[in-house]
N, C-alpha and C. Protein backbone atom coordinates (compact mmCIF):
# COMPACT_ATOMS: atom_id res chain seq x y z
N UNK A 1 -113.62 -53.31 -50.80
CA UNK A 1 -114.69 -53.91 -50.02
C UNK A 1 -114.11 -54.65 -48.82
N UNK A 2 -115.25 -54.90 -47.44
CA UNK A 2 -114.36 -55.57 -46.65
C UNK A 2 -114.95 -56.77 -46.58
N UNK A 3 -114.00 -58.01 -46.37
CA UNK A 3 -114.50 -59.01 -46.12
C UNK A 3 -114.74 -59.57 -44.98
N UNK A 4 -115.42 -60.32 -44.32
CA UNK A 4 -115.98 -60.69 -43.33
C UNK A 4 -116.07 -62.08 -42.94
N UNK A 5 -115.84 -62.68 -41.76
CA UNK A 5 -115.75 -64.18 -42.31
C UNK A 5 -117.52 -64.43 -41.62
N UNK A 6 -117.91 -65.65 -42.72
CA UNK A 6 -119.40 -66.28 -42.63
C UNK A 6 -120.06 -66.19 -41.64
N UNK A 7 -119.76 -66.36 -40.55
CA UNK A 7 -120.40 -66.58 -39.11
C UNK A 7 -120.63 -64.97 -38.38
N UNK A 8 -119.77 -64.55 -38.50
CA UNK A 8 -120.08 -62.96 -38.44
C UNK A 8 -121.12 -62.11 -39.29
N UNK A 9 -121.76 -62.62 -40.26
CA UNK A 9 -122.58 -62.05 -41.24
C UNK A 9 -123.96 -61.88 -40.72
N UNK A 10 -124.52 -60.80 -40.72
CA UNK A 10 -125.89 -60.78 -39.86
C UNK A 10 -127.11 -61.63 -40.67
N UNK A 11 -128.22 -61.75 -40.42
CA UNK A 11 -129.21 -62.38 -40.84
C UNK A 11 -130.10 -61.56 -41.96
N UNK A 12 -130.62 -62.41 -42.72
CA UNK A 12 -130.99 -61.62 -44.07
C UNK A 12 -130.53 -60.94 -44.94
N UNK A 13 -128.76 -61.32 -44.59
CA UNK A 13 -128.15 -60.39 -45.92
C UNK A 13 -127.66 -61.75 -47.08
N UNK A 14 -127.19 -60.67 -48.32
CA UNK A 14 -127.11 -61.84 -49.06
C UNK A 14 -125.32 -60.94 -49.19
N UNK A 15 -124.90 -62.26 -49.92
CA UNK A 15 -122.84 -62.31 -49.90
C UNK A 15 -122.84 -62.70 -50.29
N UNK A 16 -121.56 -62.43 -51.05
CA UNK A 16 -120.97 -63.41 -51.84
C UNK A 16 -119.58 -64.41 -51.67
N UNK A 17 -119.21 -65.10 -51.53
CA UNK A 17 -118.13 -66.13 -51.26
C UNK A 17 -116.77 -65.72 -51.65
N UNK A 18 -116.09 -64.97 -50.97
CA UNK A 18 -114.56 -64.34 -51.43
C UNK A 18 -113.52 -65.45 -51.50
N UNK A 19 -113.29 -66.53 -50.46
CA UNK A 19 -112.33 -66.83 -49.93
C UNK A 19 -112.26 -67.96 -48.64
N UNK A 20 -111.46 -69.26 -48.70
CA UNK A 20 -112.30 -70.15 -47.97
C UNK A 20 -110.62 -70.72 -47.50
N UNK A 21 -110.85 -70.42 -46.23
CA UNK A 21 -109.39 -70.56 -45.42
C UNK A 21 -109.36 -72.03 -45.09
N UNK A 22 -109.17 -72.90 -46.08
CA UNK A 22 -108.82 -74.66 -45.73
C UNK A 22 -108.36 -75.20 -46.34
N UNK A 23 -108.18 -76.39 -45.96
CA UNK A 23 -107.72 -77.41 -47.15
C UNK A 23 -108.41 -77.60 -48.36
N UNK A 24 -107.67 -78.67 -49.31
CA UNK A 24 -108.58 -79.10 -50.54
C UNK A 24 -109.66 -79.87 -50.19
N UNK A 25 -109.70 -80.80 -49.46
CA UNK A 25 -111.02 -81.03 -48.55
C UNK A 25 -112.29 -80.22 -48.10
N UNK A 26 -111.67 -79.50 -47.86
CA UNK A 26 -112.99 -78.73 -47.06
C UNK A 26 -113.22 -78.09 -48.47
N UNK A 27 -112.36 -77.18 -49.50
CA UNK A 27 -112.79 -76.73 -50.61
C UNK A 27 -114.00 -77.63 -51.58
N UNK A 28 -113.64 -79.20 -51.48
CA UNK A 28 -114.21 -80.04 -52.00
C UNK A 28 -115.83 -80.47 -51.25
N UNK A 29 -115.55 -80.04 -50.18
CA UNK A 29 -116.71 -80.62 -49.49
C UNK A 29 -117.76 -79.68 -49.34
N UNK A 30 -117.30 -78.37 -49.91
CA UNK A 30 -118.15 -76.69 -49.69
C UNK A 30 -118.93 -77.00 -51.28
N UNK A 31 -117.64 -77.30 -51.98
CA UNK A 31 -118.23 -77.47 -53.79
C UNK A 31 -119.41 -78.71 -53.95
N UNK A 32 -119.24 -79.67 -53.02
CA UNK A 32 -120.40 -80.87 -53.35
C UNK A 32 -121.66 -80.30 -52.65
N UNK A 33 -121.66 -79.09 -51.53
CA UNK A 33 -122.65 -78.81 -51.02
C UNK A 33 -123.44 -77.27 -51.75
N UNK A 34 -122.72 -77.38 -53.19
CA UNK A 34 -123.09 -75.83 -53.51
C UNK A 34 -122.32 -74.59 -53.91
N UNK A 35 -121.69 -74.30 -52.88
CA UNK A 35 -120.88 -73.56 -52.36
C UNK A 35 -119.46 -73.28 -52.92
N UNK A 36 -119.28 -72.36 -53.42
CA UNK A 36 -117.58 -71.98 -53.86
C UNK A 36 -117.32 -70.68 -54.07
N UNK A 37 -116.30 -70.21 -54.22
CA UNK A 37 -115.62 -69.13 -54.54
C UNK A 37 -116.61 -67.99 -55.38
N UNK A 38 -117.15 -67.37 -55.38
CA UNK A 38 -117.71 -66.21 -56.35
C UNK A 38 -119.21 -66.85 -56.13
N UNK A 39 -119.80 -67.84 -55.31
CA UNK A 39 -121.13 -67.75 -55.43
C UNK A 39 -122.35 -66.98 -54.58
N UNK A 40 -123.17 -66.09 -55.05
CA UNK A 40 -123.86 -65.59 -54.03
C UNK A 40 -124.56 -66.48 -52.84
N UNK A 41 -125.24 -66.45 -51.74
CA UNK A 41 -125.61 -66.87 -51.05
C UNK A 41 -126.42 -65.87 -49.74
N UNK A 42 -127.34 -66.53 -49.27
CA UNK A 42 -127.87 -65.50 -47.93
C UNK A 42 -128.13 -66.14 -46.79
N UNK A 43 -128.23 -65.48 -45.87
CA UNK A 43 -127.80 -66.18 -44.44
C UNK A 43 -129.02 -65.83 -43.83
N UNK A 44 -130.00 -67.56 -43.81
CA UNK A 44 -131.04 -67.03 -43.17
C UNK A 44 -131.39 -67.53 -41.71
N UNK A 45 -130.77 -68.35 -41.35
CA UNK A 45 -130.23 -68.62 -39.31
C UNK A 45 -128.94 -68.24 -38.63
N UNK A 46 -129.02 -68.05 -37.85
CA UNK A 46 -127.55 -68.36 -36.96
C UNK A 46 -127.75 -69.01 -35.59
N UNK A 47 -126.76 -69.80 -35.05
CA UNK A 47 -126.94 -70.84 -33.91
C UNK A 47 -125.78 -70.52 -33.86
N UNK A 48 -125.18 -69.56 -32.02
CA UNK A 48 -124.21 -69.78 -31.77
C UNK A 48 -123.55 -68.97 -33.19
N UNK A 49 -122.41 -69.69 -33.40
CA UNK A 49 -121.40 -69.88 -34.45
C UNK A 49 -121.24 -70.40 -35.80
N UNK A 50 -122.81 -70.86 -35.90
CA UNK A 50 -122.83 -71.62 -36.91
C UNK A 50 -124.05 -70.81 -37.56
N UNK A 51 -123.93 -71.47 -39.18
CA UNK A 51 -124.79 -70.35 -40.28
C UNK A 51 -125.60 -71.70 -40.65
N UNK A 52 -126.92 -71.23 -41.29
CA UNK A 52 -127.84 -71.92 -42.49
C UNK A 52 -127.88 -70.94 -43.80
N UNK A 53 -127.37 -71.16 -45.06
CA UNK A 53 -127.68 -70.31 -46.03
C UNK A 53 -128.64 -70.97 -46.90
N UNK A 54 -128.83 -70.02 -47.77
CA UNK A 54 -129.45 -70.35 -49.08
C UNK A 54 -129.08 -70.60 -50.18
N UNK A 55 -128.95 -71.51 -51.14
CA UNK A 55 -128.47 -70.17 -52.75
C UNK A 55 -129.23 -71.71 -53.51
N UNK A 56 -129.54 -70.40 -54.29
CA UNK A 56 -130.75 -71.52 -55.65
C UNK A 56 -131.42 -72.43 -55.37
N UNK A 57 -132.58 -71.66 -53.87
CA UNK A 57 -133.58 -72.53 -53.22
C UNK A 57 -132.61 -74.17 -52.11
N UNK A 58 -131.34 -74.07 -52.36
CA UNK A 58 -131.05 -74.73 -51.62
C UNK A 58 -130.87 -74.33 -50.29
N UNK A 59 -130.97 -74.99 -48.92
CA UNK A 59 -130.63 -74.66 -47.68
C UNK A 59 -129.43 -75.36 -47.29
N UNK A 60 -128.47 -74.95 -46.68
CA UNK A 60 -127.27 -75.57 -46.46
C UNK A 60 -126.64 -75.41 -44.68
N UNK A 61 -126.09 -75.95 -43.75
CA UNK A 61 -126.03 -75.52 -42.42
C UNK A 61 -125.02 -76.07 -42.11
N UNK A 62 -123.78 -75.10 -41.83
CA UNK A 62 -122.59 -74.78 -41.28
C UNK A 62 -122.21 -74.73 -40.25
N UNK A 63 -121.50 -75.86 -39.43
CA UNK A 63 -121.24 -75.78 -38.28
C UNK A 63 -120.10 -74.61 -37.71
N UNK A 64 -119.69 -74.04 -37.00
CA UNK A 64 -119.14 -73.25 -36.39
C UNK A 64 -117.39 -73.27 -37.24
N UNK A 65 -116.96 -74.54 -37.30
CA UNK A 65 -115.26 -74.56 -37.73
C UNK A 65 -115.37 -74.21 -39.08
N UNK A 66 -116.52 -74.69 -40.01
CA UNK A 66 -116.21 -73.92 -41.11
C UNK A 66 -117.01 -72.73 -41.72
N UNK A 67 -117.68 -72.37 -40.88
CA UNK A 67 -118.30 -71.28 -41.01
C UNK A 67 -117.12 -69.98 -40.69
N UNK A 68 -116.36 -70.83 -39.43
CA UNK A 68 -115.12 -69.11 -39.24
C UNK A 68 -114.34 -69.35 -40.57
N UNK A 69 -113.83 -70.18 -41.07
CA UNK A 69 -112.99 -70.35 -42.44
C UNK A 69 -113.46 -69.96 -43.86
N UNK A 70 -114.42 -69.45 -43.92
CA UNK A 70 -115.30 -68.94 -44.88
C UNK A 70 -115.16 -67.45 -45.17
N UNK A 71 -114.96 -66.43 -45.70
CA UNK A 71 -115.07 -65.45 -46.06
C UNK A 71 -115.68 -64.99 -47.23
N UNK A 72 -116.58 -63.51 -46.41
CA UNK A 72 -117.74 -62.99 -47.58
C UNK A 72 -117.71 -61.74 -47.84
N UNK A 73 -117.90 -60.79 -48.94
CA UNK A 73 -118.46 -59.81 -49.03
C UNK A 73 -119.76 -59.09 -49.48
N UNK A 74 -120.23 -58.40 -49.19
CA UNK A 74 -121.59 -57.58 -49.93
C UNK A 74 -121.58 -57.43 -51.44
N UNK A 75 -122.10 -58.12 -52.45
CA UNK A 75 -122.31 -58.20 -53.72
C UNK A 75 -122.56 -56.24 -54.06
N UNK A 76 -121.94 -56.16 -54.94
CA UNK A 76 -122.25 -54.49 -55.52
C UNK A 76 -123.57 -54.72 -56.12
């Protein structure tokens, strides 16, 4: 599969969370907002560089620096 990083992901698809190019910080700060390694999610804005997702009725909005550090793929 290929992966893709977050901000590149078109609108209305759903992904899943491969891979998150940062520190333990930012790992920590993705996990208090939801967000980690293997969780699905869907991308329902984009601004610029930056994402709003979804996952389990939550909305979440990603500014541009960690939205490129994010990597996703298409759930089988």
């Amino acid at each position: 599969m290929s992966r893709h990083i977050l901000s590149d992901t078109p609108v209305g698809r759903k992904v899943r969370l491969v891979a998150i190019d940062g520190g333990r910080q930012l790992v920590r700060r993705l996990l208090s907002l939801g967000l980690s390694v293997g969780a699905e999610i869907e991308i329902l804005h984009q601004r610029g560089s930056g994402v709003v997702v979804a996952r389990q009725g939550n909305r979440v909005a990603l500014g541009k620096g960690i939205a490129e550090k994010v990597y996703t793929e298409v759930p089988d």
